[in-house]
PDB file of N, CA and C in Angstrom:
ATOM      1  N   UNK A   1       7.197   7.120   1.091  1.00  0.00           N
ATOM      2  CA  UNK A   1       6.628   8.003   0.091  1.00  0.00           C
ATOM      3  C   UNK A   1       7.692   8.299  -0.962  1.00  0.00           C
ATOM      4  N   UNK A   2       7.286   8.503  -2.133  1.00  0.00           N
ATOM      5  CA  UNK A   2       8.308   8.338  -3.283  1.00  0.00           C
ATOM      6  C   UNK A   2       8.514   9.845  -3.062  1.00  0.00           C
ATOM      7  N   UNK A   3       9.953  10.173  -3.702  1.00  0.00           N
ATOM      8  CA  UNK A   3      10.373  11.399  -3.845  1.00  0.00           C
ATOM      9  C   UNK A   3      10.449  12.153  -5.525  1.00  0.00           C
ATOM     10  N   UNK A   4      10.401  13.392  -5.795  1.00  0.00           N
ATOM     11  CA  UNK A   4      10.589  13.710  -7.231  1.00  0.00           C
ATOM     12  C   UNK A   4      11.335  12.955  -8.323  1.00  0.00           C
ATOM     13  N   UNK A   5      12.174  12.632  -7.757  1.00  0.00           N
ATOM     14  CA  UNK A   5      13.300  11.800  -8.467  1.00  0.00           C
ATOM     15  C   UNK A   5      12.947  10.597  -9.059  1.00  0.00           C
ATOM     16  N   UNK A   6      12.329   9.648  -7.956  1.00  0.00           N
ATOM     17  CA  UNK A   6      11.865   8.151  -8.390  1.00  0.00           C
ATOM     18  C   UNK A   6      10.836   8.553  -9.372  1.00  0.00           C
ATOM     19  N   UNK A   7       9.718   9.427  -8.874  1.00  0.00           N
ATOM     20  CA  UNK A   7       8.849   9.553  -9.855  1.00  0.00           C
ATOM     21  C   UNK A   7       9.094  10.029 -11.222  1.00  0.00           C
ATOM     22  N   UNK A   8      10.277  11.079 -11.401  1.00  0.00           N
ATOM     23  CA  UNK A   8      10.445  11.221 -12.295  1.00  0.00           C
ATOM     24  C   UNK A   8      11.270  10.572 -13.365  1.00  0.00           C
ATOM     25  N   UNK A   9      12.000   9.429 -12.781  1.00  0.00           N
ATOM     26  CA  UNK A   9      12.488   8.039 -13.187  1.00  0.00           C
ATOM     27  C   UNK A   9      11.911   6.955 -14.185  1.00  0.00           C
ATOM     28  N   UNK A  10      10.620   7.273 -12.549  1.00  0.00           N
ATOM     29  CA  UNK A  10       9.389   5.901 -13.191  1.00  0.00           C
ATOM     30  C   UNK A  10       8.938   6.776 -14.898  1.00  0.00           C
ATOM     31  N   UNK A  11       8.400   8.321 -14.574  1.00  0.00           N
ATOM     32  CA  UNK A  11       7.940   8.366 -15.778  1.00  0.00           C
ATOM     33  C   UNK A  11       8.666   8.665 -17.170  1.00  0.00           C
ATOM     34  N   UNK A  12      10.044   8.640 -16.915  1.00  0.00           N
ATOM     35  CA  UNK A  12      10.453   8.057 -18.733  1.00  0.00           C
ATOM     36  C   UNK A  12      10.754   7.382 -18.605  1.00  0.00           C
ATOM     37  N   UNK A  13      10.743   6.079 -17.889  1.00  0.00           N
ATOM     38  CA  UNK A  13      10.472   4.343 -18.382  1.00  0.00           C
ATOM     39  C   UNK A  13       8.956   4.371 -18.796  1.00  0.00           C
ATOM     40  N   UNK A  14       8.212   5.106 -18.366  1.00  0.00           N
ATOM     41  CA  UNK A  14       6.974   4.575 -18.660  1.00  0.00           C
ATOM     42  C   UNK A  14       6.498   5.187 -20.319  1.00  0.00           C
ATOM     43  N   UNK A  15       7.055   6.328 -20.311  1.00  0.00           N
ATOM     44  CA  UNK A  15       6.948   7.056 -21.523  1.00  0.00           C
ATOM     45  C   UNK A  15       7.886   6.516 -22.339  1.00  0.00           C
ATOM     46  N   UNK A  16       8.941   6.061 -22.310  1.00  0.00           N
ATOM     47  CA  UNK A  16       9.792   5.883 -23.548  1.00  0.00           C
ATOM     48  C   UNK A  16       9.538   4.162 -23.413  1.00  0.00           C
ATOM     49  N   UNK A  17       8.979   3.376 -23.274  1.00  0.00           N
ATOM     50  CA  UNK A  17       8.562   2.115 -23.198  1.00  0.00           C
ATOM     51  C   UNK A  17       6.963   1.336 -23.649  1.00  0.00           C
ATOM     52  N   UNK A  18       6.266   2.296 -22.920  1.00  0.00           N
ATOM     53  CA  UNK A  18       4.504   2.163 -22.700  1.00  0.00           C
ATOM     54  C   UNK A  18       3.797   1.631 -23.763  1.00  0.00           C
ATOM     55  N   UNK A  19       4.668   1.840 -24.662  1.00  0.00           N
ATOM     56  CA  UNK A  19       3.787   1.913 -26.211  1.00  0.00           C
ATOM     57  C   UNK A  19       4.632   0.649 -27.137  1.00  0.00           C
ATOM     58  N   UNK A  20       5.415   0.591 -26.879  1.00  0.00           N
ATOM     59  CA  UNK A  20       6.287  -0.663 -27.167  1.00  0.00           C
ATOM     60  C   UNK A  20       6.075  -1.983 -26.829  1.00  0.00           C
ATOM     61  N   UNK A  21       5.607  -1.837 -25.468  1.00  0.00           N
ATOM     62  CA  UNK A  21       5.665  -3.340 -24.686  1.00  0.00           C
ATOM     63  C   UNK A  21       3.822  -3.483 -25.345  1.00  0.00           C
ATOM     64  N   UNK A  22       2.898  -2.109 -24.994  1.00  0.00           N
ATOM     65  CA  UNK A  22       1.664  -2.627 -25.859  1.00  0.00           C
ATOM     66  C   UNK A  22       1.686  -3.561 -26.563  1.00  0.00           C
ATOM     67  N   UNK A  23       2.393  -3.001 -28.409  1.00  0.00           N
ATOM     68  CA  UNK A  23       2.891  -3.576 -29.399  1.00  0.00           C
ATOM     69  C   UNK A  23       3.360  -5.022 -29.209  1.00  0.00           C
ATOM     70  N   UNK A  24       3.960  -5.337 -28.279  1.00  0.00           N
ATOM     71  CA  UNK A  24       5.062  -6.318 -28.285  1.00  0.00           C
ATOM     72  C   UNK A  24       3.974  -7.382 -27.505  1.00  0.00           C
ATOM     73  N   UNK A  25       2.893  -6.765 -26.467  1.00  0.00           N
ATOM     74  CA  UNK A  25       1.537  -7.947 -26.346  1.00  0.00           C
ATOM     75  C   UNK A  25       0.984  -8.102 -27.080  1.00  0.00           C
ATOM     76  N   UNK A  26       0.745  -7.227 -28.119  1.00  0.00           N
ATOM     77  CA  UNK A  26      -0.711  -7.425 -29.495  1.00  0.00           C
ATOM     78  C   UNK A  26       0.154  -8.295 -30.124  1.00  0.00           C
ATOM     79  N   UNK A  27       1.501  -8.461 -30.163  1.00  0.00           N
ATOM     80  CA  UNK A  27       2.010  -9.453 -31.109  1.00  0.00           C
ATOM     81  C   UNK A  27       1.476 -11.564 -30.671  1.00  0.00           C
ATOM     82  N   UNK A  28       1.353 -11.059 -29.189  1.00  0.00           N
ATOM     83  CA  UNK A  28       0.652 -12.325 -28.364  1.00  0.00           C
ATOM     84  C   UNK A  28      -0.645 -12.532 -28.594  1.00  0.00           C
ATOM     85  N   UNK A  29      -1.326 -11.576 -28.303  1.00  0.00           N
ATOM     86  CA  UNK A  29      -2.576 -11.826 -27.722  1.00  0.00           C
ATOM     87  C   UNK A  29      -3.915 -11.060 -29.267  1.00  0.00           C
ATOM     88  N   UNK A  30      -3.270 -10.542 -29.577  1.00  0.00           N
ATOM     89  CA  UNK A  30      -4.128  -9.312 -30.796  1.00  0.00           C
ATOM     90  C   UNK A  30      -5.752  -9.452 -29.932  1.00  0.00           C
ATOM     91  N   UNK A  31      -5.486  -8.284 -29.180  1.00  0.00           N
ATOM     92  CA  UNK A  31      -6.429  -8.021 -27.872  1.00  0.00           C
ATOM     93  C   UNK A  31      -5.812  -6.724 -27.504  1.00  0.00           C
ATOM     94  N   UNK A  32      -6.034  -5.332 -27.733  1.00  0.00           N
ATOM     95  CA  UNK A  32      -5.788  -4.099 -27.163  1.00  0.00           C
ATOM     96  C   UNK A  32      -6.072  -4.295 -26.487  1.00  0.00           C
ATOM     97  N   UNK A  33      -7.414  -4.313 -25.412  1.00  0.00           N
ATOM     98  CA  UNK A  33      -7.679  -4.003 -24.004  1.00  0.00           C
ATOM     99  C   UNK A  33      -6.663  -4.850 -23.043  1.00  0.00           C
ATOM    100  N   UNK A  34      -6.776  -6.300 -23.374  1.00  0.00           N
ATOM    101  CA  UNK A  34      -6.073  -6.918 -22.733  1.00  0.00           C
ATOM    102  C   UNK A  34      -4.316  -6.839 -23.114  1.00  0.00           C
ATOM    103  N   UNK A  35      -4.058  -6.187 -23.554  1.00  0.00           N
ATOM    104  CA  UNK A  35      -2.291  -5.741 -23.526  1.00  0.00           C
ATOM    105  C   UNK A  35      -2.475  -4.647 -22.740  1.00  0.00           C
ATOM    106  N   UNK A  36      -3.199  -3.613 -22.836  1.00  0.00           N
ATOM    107  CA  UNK A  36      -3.250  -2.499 -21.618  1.00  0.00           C
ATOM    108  C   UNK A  36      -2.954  -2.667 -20.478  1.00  0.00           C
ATOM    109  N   UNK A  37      -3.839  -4.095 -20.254  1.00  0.00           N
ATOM    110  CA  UNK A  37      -3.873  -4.594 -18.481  1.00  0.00           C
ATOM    111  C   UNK A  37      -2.699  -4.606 -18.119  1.00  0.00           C
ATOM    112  N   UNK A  38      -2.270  -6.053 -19.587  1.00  0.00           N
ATOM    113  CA  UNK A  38      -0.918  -6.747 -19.025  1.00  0.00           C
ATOM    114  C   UNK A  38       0.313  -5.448 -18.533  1.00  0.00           C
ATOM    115  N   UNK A  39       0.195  -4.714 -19.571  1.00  0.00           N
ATOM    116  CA  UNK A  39       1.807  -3.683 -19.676  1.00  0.00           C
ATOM    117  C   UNK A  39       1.485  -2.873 -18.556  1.00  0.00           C
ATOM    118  N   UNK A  40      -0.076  -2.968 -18.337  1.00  0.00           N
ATOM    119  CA  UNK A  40      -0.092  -1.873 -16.555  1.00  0.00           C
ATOM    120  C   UNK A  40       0.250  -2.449 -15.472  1.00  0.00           C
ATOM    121  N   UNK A  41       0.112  -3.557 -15.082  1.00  0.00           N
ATOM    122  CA  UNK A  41       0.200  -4.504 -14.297  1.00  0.00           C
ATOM    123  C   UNK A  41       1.597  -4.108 -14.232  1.00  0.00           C
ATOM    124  N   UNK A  42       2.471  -4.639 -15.405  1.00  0.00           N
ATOM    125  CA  UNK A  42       3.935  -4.554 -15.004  1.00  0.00           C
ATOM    126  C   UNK A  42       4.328  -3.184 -14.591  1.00  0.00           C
ATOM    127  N   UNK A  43       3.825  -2.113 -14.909  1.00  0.00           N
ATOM    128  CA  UNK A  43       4.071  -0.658 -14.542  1.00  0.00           C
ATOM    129  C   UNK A  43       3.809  -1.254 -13.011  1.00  0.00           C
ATOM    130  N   UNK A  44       2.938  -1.500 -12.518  1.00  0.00           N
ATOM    131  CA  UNK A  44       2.438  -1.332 -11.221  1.00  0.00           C
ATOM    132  C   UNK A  44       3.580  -2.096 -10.109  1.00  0.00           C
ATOM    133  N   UNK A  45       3.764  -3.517 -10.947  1.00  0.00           N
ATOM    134  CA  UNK A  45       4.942  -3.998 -10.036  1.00  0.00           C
ATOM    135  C   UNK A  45       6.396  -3.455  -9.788  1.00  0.00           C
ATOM    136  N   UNK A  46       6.419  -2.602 -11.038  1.00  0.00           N
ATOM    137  CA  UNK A  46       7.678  -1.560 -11.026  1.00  0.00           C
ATOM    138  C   UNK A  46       7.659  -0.774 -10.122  1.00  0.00           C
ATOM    139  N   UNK A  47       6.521  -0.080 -10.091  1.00  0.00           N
ATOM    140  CA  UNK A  47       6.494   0.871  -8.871  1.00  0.00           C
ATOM    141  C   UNK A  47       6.895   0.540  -7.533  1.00  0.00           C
ATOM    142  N   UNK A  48       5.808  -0.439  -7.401  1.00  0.00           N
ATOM    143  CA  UNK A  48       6.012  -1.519  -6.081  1.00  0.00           C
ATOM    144  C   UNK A  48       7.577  -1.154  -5.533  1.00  0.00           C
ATOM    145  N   UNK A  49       8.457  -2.117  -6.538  1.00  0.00           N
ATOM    146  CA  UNK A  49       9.613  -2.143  -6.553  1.00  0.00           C
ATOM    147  C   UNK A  49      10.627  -1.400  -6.809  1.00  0.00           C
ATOM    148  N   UNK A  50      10.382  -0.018  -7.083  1.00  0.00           N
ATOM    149  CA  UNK A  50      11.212   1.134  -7.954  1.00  0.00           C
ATOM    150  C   UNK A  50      12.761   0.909  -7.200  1.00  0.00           C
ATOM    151  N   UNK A  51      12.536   0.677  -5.974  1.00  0.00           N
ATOM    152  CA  UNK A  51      14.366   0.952  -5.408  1.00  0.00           C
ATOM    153  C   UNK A  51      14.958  -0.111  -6.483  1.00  0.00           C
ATOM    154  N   UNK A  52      14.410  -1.260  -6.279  1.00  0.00           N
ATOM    155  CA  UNK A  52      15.499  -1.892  -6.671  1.00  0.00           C
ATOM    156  C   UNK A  52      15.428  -1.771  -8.636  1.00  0.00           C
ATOM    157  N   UNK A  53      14.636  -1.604  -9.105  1.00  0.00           N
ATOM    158  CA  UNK A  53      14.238  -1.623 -10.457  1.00  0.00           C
ATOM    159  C   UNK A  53      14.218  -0.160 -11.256  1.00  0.00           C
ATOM    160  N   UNK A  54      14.146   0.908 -10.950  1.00  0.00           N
ATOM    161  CA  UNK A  54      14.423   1.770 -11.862  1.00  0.00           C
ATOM    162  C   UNK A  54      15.623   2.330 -11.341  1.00  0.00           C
ATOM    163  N   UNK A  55      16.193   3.000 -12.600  1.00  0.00           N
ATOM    164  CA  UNK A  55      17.367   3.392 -12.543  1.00  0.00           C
ATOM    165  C   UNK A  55      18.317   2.257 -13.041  1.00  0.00           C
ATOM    166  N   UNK A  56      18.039   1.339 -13.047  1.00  0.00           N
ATOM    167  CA  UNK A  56      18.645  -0.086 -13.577  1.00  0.00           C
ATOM    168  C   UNK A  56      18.700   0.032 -15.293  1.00  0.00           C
ATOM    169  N   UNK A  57      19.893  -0.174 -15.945  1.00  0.00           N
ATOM    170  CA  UNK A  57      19.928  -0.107 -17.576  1.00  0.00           C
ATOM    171  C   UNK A  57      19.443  -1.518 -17.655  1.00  0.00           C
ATOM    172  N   UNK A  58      18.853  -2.468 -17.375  1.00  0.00           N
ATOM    173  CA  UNK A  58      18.485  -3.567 -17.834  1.00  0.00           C
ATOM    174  C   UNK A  58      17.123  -3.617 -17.455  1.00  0.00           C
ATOM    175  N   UNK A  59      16.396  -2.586 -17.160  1.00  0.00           N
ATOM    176  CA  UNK A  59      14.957  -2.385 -17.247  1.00  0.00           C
ATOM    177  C   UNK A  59      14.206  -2.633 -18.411  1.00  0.00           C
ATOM    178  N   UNK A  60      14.682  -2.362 -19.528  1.00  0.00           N
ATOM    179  CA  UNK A  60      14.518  -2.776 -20.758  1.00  0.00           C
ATOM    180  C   UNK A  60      14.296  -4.143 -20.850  1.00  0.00           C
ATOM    181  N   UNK A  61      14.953  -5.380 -20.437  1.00  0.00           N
ATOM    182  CA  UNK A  61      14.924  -6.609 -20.589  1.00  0.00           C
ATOM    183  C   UNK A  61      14.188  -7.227 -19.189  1.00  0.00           C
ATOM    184  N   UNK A  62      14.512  -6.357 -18.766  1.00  0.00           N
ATOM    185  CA  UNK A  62      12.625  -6.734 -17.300  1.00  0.00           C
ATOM    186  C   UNK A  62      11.408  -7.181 -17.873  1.00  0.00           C
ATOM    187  N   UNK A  63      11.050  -5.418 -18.694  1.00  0.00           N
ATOM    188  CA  UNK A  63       9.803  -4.864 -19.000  1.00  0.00           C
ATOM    189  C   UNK A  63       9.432  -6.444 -20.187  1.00  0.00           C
ATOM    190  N   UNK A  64      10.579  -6.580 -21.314  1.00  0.00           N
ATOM    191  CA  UNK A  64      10.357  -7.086 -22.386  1.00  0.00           C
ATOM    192  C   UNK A  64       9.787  -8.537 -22.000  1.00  0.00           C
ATOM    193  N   UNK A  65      10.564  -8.976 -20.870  1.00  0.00           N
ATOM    194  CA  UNK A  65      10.472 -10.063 -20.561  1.00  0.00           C
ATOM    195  C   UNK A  65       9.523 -10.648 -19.385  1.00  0.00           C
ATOM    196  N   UNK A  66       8.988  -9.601 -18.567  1.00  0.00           N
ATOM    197  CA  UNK A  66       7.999  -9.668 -17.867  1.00  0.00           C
ATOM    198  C   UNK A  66       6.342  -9.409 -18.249  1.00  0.00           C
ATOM    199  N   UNK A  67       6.241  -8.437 -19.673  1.00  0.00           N
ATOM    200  CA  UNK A  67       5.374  -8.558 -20.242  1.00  0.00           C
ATOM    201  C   UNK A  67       4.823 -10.154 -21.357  1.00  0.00           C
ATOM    202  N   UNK A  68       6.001 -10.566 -21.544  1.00  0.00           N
ATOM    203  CA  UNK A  68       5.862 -11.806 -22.370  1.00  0.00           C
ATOM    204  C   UNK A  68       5.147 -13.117 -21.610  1.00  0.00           C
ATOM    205  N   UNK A  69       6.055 -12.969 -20.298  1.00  0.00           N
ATOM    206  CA  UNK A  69       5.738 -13.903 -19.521  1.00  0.00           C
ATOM    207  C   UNK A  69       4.182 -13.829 -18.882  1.00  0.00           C
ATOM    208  N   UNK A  70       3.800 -12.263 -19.256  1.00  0.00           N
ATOM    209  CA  UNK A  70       2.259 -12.455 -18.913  1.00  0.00           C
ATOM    210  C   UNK A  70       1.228 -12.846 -19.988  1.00  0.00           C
ATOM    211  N   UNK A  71       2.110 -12.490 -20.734  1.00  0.00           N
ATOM    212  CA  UNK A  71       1.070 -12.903 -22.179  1.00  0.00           C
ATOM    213  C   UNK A  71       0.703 -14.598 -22.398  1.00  0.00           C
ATOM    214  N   UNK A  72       1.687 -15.431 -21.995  1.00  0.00           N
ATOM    215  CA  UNK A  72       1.790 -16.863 -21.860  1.00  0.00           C
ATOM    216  C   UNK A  72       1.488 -17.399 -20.799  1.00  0.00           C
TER     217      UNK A  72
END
């Protein structure tokens, strides 16, 4: 079970990111609904994974690069 901490981790990656990586699928796909999915999806595998993935300064180049790779 996650503790305050992780969660409160996960949510300013998710807030200071969420809206970016959107952007950065509409640049793929120019499909709102379907960039929603994609950039949730990757939220979701983050979670999955939070030990090893948040708190990490190269989360940034995860997100950027794991959303791309769904777009293609």
């Amino acid at each position: 079970m996650p503790d305050a901490h992780q969660y409160s981790a996960f949510q300013v990656v998710f807030d200071t990111w969420y809206n970016a990586l959107c952007n950065y699928a509409y640049s793929y796909l120019k499909d709102e609904d379907a960039c929603e999915d994609i950039v949730q999806e990757v939220f979701t595998r983050i979670w999955e994974h939070r030990p090893n993935l948040i708190g990490q300064e190269e989360i940034r180049y995860y997100l950027f690069t794991a959303v791309r790779n769904n777009c293609i």
